[in-house]
N, C-alpha and C. Protein backbone atom coordinates (compact mmCIF):
# COMPACT_ATOMS: atom_id res chain seq x y z
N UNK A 1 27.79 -8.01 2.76
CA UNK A 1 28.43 -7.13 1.81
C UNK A 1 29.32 -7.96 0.91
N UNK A 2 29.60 -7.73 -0.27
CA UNK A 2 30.31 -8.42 -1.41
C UNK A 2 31.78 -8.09 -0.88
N UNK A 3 32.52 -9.37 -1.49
CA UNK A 3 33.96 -8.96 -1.50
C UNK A 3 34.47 -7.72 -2.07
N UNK A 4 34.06 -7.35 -2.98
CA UNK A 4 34.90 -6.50 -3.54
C UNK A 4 34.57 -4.92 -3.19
N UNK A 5 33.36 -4.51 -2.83
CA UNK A 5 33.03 -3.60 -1.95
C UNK A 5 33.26 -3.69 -0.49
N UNK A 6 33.68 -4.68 0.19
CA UNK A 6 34.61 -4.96 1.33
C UNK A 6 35.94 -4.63 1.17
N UNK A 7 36.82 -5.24 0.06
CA UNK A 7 38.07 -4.96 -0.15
C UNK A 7 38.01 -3.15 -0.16
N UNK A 8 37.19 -1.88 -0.34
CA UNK A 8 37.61 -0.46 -0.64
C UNK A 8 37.59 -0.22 1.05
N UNK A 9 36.37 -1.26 1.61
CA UNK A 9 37.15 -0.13 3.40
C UNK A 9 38.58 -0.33 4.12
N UNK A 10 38.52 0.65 4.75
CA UNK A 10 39.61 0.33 4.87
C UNK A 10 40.01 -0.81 6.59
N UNK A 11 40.59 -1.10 7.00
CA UNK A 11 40.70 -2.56 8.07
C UNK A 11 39.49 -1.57 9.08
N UNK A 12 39.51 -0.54 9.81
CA UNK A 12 39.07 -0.33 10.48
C UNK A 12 37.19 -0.45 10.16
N UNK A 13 37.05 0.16 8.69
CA UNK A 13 35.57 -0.28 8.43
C UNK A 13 35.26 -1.55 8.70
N UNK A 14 35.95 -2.52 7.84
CA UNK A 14 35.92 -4.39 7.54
C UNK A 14 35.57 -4.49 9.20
N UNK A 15 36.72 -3.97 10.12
CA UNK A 15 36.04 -4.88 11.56
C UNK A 15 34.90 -4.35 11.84
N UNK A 16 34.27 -2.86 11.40
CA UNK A 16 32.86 -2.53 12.19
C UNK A 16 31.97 -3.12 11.45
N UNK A 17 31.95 -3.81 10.08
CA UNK A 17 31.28 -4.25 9.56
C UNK A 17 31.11 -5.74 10.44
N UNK A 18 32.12 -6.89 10.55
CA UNK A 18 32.08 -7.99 10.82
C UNK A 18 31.36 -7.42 12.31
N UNK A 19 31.69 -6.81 13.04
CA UNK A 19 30.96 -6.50 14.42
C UNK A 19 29.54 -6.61 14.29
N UNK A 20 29.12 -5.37 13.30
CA UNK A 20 27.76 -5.35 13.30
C UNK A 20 26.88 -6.34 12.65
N UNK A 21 27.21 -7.17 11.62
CA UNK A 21 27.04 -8.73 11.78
C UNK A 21 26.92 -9.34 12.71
N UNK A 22 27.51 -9.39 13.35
CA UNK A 22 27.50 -10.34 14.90
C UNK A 22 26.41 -9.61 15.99
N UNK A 23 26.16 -8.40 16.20
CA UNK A 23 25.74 -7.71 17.02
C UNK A 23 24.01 -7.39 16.38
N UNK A 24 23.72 -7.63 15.21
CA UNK A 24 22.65 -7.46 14.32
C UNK A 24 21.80 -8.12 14.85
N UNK A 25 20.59 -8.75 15.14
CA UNK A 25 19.26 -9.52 15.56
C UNK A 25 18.73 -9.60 14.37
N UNK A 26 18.63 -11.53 14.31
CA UNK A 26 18.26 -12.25 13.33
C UNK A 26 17.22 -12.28 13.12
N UNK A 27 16.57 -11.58 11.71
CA UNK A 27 15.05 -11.24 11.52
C UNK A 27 14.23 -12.52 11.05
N UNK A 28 13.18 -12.87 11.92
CA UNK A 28 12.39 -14.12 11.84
C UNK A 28 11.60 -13.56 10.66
N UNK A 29 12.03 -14.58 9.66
CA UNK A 29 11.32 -14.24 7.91
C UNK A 29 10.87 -15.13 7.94
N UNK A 30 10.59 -16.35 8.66
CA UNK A 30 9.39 -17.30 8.40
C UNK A 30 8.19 -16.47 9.35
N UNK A 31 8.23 -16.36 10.22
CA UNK A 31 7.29 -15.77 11.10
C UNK A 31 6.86 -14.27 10.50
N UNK A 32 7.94 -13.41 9.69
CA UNK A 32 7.13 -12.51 9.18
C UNK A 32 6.26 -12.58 8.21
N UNK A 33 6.60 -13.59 7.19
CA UNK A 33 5.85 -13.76 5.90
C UNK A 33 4.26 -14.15 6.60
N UNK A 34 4.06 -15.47 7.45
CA UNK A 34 3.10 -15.95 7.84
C UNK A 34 2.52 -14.82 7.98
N UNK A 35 2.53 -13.75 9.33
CA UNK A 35 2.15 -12.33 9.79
C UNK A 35 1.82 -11.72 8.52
N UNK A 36 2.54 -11.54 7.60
CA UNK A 36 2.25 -10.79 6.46
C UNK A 36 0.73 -11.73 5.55
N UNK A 37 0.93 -13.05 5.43
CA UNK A 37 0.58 -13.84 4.65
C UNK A 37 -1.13 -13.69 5.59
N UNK A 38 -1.29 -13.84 6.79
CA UNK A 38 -2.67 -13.93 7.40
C UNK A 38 -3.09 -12.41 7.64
N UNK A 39 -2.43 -11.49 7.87
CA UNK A 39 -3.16 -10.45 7.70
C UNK A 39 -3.82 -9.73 6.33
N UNK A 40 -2.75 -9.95 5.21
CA UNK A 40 -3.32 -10.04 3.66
C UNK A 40 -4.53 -10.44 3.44
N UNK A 41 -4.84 -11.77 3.93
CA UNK A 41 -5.46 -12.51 3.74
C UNK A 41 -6.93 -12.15 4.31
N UNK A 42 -6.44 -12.05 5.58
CA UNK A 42 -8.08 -11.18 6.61
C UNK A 42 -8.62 -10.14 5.84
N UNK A 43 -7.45 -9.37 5.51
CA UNK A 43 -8.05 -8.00 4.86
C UNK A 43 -8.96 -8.37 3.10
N UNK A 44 -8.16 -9.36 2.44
CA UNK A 44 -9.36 -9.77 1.45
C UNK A 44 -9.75 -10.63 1.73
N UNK A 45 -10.06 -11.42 2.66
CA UNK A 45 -11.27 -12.09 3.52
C UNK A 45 -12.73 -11.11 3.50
N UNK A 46 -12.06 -9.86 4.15
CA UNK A 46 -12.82 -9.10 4.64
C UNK A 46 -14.26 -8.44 2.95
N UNK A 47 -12.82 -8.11 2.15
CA UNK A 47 -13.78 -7.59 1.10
C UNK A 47 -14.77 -8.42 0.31
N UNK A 48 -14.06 -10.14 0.61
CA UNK A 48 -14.99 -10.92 -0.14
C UNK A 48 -16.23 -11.05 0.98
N UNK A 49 -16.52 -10.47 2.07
CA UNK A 49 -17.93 -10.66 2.79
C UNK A 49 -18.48 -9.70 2.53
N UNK A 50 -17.55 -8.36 2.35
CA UNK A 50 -18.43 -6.91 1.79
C UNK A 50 -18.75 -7.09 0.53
N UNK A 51 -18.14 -7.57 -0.47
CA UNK A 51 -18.75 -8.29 -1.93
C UNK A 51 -20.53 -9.22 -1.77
N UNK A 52 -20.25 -10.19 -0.56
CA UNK A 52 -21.16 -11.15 -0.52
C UNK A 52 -22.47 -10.16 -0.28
N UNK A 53 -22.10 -9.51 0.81
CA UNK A 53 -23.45 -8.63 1.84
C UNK A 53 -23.96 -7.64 0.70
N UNK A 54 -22.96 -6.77 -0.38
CA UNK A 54 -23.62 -6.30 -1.04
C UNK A 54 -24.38 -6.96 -2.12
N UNK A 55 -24.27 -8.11 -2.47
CA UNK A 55 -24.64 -8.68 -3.38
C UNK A 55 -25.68 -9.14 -2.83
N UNK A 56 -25.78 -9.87 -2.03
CA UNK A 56 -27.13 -10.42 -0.93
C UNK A 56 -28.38 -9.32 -0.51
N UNK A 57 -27.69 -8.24 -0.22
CA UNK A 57 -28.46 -7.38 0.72
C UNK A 57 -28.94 -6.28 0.25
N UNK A 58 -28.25 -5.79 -0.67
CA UNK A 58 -28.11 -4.26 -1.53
C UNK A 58 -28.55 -4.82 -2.77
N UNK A 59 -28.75 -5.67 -3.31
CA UNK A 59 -28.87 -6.30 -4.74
C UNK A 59 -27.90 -5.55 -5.86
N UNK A 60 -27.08 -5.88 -5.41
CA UNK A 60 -25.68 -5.38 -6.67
C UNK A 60 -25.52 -6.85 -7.60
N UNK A 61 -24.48 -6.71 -8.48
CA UNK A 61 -24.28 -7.93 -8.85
C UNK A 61 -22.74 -7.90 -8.94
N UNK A 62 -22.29 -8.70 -9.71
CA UNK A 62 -20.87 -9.08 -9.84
C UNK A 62 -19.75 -8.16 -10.18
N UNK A 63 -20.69 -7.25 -11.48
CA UNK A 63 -20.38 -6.34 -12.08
C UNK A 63 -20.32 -4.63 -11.57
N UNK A 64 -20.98 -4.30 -10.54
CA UNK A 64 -21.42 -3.17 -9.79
C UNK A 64 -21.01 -3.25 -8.63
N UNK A 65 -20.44 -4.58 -8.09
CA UNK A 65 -20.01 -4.50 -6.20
C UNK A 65 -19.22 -4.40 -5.90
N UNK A 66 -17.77 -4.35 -6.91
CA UNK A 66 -16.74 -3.62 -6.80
C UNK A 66 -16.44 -2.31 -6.20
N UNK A 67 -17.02 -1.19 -6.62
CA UNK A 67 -17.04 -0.17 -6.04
C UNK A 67 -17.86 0.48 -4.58
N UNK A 68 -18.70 -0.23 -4.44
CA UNK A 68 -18.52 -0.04 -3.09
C UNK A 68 -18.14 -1.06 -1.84
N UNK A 69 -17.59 -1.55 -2.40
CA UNK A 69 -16.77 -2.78 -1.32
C UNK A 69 -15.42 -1.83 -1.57
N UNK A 70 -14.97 -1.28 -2.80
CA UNK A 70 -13.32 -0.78 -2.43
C UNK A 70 -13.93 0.59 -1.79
N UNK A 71 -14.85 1.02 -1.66
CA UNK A 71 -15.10 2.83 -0.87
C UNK A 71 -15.44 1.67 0.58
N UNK A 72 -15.76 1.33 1.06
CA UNK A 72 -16.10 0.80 2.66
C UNK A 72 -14.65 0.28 3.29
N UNK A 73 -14.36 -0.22 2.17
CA UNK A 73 -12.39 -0.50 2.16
C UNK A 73 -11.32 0.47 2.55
N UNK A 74 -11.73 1.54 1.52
CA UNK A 74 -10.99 2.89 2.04
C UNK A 74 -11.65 3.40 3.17
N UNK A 75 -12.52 3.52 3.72
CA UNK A 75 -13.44 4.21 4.71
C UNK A 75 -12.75 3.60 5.67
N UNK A 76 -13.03 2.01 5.90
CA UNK A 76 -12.47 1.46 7.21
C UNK A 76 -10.81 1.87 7.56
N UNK A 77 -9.42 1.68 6.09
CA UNK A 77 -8.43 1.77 6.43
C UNK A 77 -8.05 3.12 6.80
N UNK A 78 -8.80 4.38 6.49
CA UNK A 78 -8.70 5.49 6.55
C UNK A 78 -9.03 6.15 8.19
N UNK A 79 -10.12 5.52 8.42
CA UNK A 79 -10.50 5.26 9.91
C UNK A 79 -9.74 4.86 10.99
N UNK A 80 -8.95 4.00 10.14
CA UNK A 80 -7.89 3.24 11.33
C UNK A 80 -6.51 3.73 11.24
N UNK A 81 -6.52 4.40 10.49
CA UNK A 81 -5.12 5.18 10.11
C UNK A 81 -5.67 6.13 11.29
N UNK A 82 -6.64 6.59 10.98
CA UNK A 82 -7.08 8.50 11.88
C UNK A 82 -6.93 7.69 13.78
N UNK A 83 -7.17 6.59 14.19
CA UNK A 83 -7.34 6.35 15.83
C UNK A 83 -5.84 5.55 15.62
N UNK A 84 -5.01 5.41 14.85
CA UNK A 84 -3.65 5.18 15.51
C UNK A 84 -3.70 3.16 15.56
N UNK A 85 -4.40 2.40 14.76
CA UNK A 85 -4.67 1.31 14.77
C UNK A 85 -4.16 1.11 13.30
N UNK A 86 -4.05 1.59 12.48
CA UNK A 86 -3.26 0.85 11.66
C UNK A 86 -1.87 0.84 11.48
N UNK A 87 -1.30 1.62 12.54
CA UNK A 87 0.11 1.34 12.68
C UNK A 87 0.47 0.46 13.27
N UNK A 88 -0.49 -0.14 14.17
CA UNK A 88 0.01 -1.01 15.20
C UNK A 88 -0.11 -2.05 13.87
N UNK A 89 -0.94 -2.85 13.47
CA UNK A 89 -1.53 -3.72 12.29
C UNK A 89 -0.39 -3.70 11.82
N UNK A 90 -0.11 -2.38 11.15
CA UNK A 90 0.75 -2.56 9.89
C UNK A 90 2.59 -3.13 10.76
N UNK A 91 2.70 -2.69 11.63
CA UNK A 91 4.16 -2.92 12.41
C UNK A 91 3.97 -4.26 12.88
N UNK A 92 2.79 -4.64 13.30
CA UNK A 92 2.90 -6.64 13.43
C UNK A 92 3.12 -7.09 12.27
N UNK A 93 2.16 -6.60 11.29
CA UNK A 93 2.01 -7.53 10.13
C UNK A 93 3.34 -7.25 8.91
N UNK A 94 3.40 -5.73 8.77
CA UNK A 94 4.41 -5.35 7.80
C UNK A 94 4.06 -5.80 6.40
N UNK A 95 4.39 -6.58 5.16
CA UNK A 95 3.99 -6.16 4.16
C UNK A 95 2.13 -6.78 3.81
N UNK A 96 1.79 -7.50 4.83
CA UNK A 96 0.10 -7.84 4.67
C UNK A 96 -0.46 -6.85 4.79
N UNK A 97 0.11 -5.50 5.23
CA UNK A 97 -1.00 -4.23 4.90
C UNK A 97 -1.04 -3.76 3.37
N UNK A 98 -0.16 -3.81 3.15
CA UNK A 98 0.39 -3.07 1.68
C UNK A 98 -0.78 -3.55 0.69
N UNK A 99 -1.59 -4.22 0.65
CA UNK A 99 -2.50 -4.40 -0.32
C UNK A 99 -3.40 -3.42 -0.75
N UNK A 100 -3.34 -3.11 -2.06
CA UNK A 100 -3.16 -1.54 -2.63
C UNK A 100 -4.54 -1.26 -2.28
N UNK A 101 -5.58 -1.34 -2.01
CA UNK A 101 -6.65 -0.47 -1.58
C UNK A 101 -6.31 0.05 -0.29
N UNK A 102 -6.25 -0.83 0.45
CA UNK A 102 -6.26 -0.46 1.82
C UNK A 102 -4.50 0.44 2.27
N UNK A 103 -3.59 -0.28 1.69
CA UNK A 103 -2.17 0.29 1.80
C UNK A 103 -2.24 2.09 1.51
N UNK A 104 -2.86 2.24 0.42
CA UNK A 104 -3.15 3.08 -0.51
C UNK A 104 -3.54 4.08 0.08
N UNK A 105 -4.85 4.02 0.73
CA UNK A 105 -5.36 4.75 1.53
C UNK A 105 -4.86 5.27 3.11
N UNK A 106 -3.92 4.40 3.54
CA UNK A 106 -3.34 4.60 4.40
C UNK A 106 -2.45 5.67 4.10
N UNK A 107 -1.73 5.49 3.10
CA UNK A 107 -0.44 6.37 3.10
C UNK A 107 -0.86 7.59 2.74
N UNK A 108 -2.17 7.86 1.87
CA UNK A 108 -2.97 9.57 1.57
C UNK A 108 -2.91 9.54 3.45
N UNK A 109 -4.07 9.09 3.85
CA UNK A 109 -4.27 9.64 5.32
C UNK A 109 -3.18 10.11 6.29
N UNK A 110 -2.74 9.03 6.49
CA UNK A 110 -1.46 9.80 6.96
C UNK A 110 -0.14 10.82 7.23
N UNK A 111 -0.21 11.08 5.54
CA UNK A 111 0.29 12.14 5.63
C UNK A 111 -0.82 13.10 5.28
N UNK A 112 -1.46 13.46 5.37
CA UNK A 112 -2.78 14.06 5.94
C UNK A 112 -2.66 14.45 7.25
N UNK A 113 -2.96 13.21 8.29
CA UNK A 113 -2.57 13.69 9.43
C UNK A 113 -1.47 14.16 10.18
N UNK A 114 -0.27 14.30 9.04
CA UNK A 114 1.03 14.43 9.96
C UNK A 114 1.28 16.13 9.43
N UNK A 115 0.53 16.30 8.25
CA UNK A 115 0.55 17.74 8.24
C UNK A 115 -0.45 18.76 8.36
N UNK A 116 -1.33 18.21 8.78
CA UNK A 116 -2.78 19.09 9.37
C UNK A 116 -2.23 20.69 10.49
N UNK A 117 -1.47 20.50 11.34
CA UNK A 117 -0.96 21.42 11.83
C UNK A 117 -0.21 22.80 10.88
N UNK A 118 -0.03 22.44 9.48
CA UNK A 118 0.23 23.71 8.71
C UNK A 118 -0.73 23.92 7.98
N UNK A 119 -2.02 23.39 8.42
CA UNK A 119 -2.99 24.40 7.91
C UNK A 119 -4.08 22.97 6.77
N UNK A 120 -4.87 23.66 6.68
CA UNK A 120 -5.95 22.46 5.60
C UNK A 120 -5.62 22.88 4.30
N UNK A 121 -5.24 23.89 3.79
CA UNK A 121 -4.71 23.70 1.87
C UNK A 121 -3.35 23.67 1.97
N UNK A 122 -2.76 24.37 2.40
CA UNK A 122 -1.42 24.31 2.65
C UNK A 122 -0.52 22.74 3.05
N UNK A 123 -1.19 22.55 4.54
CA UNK A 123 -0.74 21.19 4.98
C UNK A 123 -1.52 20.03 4.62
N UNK A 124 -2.75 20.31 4.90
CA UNK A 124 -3.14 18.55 4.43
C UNK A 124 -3.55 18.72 3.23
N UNK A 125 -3.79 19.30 2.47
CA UNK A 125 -3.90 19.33 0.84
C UNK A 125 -2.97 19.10 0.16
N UNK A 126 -2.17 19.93 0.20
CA UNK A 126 -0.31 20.29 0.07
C UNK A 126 0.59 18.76 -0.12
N UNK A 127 0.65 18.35 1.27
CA UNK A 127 0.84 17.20 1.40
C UNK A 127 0.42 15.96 1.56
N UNK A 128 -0.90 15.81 1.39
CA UNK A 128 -1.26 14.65 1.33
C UNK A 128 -1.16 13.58 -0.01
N UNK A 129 -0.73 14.04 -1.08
CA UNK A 129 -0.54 13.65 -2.61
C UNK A 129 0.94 13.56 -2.44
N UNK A 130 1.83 13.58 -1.81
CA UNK A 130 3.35 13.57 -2.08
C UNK A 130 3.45 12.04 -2.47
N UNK A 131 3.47 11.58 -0.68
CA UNK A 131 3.89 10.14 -1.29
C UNK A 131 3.22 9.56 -2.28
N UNK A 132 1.88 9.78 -2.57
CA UNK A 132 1.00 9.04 -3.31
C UNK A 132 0.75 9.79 -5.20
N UNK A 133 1.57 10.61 -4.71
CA UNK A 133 1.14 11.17 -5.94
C UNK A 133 1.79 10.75 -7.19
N UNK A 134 3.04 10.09 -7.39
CA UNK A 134 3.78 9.65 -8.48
C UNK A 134 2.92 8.09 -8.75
N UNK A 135 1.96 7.52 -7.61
CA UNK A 135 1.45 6.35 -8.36
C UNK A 135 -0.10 6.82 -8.59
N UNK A 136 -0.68 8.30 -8.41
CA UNK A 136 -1.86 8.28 -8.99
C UNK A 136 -1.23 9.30 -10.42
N UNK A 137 -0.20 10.17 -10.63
CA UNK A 137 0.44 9.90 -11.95
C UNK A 137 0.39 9.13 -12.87
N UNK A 138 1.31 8.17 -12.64
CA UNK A 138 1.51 6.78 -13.45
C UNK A 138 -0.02 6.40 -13.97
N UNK A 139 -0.97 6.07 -12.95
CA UNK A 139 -2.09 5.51 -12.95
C UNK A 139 -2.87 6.24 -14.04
N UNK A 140 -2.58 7.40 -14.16
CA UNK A 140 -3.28 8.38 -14.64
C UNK A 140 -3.20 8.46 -16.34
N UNK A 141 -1.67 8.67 -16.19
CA UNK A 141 -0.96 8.22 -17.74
C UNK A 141 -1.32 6.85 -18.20
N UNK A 142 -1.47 6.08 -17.30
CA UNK A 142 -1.60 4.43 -18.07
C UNK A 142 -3.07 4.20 -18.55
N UNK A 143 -3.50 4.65 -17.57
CA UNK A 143 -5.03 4.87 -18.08
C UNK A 143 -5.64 5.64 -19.59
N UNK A 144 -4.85 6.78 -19.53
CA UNK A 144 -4.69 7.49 -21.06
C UNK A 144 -4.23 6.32 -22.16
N UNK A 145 -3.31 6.15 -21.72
CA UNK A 145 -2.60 5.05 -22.89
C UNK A 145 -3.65 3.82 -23.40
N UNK A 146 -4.26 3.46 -22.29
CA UNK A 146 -4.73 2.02 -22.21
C UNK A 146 -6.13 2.80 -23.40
N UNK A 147 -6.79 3.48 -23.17
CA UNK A 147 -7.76 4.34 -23.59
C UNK A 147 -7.64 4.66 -25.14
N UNK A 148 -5.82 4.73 -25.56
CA UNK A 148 -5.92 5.41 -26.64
C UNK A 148 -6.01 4.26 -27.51
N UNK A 149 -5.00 2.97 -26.98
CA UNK A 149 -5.43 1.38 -27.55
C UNK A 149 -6.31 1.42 -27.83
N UNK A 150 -7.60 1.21 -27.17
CA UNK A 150 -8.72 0.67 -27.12
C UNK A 150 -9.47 1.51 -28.19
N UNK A 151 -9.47 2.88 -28.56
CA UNK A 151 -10.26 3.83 -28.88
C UNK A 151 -9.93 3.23 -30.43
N UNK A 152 -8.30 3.01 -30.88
CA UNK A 152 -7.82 2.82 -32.17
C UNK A 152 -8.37 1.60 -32.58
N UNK A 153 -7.92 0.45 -31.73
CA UNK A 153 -8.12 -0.76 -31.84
C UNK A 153 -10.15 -0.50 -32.49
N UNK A 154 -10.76 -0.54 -31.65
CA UNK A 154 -12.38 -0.09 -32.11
C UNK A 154 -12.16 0.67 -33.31
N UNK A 155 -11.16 1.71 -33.44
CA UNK A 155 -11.90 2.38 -34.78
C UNK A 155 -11.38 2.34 -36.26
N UNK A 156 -10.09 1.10 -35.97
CA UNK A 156 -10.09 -0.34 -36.61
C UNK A 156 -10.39 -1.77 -36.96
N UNK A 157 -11.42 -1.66 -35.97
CA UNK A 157 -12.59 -2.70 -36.39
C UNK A 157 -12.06 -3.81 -35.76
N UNK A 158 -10.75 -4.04 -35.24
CA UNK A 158 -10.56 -5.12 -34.20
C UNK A 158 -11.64 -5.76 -33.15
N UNK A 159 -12.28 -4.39 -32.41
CA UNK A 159 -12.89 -4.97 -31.42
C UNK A 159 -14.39 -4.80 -31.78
């Protein structure tokens, strides 16, 4: 805490503060990043073999294998959200889940499953867009915007 937001408590805060300093457990941030840094990594490990296999196997190309490598992406993290395995993942690893396909999908599902008990439009409809819904917003608006560039830009002869 800063000095000068220290100086407004009063003595009795200042000592529970210095206490809980002392009494706090020192968070291993080299060991989390790594955790974070190799699970990131597995997980787009993972999509660059679902890229390869579709490209190999399915005859997609470079341009087309995007989309279903990010739907097998959501399928798997969505899956593992529903049997209680991506919490464990995500609580070892902590921010190596967060990688927005798979992060993404986690956080719809979940609260999905935490409100299924008030019902399927009500609860998991209801709530499954909360947390997620101010970044498929944004996404939504930026996409408009990006769209209206592009539309002007073309029908100014730029592009």
């Amino acid at each position: 805490m800063s000095d000068k937001k220290n100086k407004k408590l009063t003595p009795t805060q200042q000592e529970y503060q210095k206490l809980e300093q002392q009494i706090e457990p020192k968070r291993p941030v080299l060991i989390n990043c790594i955790r974070a840094f190799l699970v990131g990594g597995l997980i787009c490990t993972i999509g660059q073999v679902l890229q390869w296999i579709f490209i190999t196997y399915f005859n997609f190309n470079e341009k087309t294998v995007g989309s279903p490598t990010s739907a097998v992406l959501i399928i798997i993290s969505v899956l593992f959200t529903g049997f209680g395995i991506y919490d464990h993942i995500a609580q070892w690893a902590g921010a190596g889940t967060s990688i927005p396909i798979t992060g993404f999908a986690n956080s719809i599902a979940s609260a999905a499953i935490e409100h299924r008990s008030e019902g399927y439009v009500l609860g998991t409809g209801g709530n499954m867009f909360k947390l997620a819904g101010s970044v498929i917003a944004i996404g939504t608006f930026s996409a408009f915007i990006v769209a209206i560039i592009k539309i002007t830009l073309t029908w100014l002869g730029v592009m």
